[in-house]
Protein backbone atom coordinates (compact mmCIF):
# COMPACT_ATOMS: atom_id res chain seq x y z
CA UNK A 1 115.78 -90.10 -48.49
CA UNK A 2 118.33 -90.70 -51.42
CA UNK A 3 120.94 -88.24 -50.08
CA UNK A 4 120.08 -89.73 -46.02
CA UNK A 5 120.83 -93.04 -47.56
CA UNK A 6 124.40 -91.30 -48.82
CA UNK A 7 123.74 -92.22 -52.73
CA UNK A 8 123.74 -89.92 -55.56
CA UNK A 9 121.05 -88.49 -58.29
CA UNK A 10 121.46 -91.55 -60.09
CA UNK A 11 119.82 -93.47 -57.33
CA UNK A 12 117.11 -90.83 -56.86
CA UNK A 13 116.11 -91.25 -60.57
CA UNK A 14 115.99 -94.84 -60.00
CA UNK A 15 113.77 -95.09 -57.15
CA UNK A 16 111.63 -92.16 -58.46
CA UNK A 17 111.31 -93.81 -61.79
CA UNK A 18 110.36 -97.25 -60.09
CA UNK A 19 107.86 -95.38 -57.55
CA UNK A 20 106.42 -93.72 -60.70
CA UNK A 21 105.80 -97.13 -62.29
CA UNK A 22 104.51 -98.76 -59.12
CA UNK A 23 102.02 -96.25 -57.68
CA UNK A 24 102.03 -93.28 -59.80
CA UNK A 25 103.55 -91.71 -56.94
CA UNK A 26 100.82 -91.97 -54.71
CA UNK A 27 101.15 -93.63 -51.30
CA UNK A 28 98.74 -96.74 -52.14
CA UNK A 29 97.14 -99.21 -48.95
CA UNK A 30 95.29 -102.21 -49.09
CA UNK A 31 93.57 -101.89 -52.68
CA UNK A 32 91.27 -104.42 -51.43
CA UNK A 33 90.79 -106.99 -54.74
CA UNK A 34 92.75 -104.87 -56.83
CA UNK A 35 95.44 -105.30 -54.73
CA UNK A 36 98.72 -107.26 -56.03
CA UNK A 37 99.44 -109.49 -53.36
CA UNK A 38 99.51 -107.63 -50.31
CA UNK A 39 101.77 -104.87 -51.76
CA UNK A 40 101.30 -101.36 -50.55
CA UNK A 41 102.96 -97.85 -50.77
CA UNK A 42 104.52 -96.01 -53.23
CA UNK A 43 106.76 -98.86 -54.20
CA UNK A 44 104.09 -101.35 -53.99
CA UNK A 45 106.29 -103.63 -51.67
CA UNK A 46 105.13 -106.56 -49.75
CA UNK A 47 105.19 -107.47 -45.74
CA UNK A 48 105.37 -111.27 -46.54
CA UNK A 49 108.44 -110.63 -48.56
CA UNK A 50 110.11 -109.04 -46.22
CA UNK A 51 110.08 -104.93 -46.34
CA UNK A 52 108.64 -104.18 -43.38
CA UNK A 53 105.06 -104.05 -41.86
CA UNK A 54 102.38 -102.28 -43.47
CA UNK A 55 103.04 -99.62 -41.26
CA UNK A 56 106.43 -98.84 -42.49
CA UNK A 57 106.49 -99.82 -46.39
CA UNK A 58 103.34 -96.96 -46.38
CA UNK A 59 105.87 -94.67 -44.99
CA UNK A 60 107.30 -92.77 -47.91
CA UNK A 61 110.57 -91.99 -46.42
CA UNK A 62 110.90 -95.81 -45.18
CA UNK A 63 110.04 -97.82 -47.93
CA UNK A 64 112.56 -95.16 -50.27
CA UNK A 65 115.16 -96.18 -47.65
CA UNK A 66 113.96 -100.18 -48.16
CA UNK A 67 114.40 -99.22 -51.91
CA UNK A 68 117.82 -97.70 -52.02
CA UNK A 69 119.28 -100.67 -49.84
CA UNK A 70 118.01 -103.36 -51.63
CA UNK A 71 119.78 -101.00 -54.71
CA UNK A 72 122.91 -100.71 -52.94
CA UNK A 73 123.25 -104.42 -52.83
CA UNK A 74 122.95 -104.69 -56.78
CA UNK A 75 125.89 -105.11 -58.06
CA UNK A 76 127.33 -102.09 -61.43
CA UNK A 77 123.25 -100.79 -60.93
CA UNK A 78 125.03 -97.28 -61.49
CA UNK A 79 125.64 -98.64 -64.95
CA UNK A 80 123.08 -100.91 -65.64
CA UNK A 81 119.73 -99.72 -67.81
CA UNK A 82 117.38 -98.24 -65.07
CA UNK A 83 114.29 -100.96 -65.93
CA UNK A 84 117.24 -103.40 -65.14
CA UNK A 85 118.20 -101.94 -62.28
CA UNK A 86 114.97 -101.38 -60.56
CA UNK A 87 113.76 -104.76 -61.93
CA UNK A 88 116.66 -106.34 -60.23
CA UNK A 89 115.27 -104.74 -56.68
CA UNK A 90 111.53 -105.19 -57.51
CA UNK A 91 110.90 -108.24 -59.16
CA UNK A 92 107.99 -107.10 -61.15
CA UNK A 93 105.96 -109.00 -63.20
CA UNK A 94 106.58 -106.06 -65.86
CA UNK A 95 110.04 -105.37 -65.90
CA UNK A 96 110.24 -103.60 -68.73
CA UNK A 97 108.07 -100.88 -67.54
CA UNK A 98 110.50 -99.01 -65.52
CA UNK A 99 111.61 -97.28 -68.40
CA UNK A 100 109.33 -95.38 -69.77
CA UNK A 101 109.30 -93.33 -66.64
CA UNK A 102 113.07 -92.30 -66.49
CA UNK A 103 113.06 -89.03 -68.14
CA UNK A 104 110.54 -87.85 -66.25
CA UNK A 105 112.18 -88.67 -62.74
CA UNK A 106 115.31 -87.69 -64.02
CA UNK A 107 113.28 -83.84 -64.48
CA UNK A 108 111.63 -84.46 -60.84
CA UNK A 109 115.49 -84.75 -59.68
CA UNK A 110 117.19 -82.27 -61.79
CA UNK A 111 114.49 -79.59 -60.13
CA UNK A 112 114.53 -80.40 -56.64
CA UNK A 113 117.90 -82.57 -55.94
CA UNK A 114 119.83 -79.05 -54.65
CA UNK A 115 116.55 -77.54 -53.24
């Protein structure tokens, strides 16, 4: 979805860090009470704000694609500190979070990014 989108690895750390914070990676529905909200999918993104129906922020390619734009619109987010970055995008209620997940995606897209 990163590359489709035209961005670079940078960006696919990003959203892979932020989807690694937000769901683990796994393509979460309606978590019933446990839900934040009525966030969903692997970036745990909301209809009433705006992403897209529950139909397409549950899509993994779509709601990467929803990601990267709302990146895109960041402005110096290549040279910002990821949490800040995907922070910026996410408005989490733990933005500091992000972080701790970086070197890992940067791995995930060293490994596959030319696969």
């Amino acid at each position: 979805a990163t590359k489709k989108a035209g961005m670079d690895e940078r960006a696919a750390v990003v959203s892979i860090a932020t989807a690694l914070q937000e769901s683990k990676l796994e393509n979460l529905g309606h978590l019933g009470d446990r839900n934040d909200h009525d966030s969903q999918g692997l970036f745990q993104q909301r209809p009433s704000s705006g992403w897209g129906t529950v139909e397409q922020i549950t899509d993994p390619e779509y709601s990467t694609l929803a990601f990267l734009k709302g990146l895109k619109q960041v402005d110096g987010w290549q040279d910002m500190p990821l949490t800040k970055a995907a922070q910026t995008v996410q408005v989490s209620a733990y933005p500091d979070h992000y972080a701790q997940w970086e070197q890992q995606a940067a791995d995930l897209v060293a490994e596959h990014w030319n696969k």
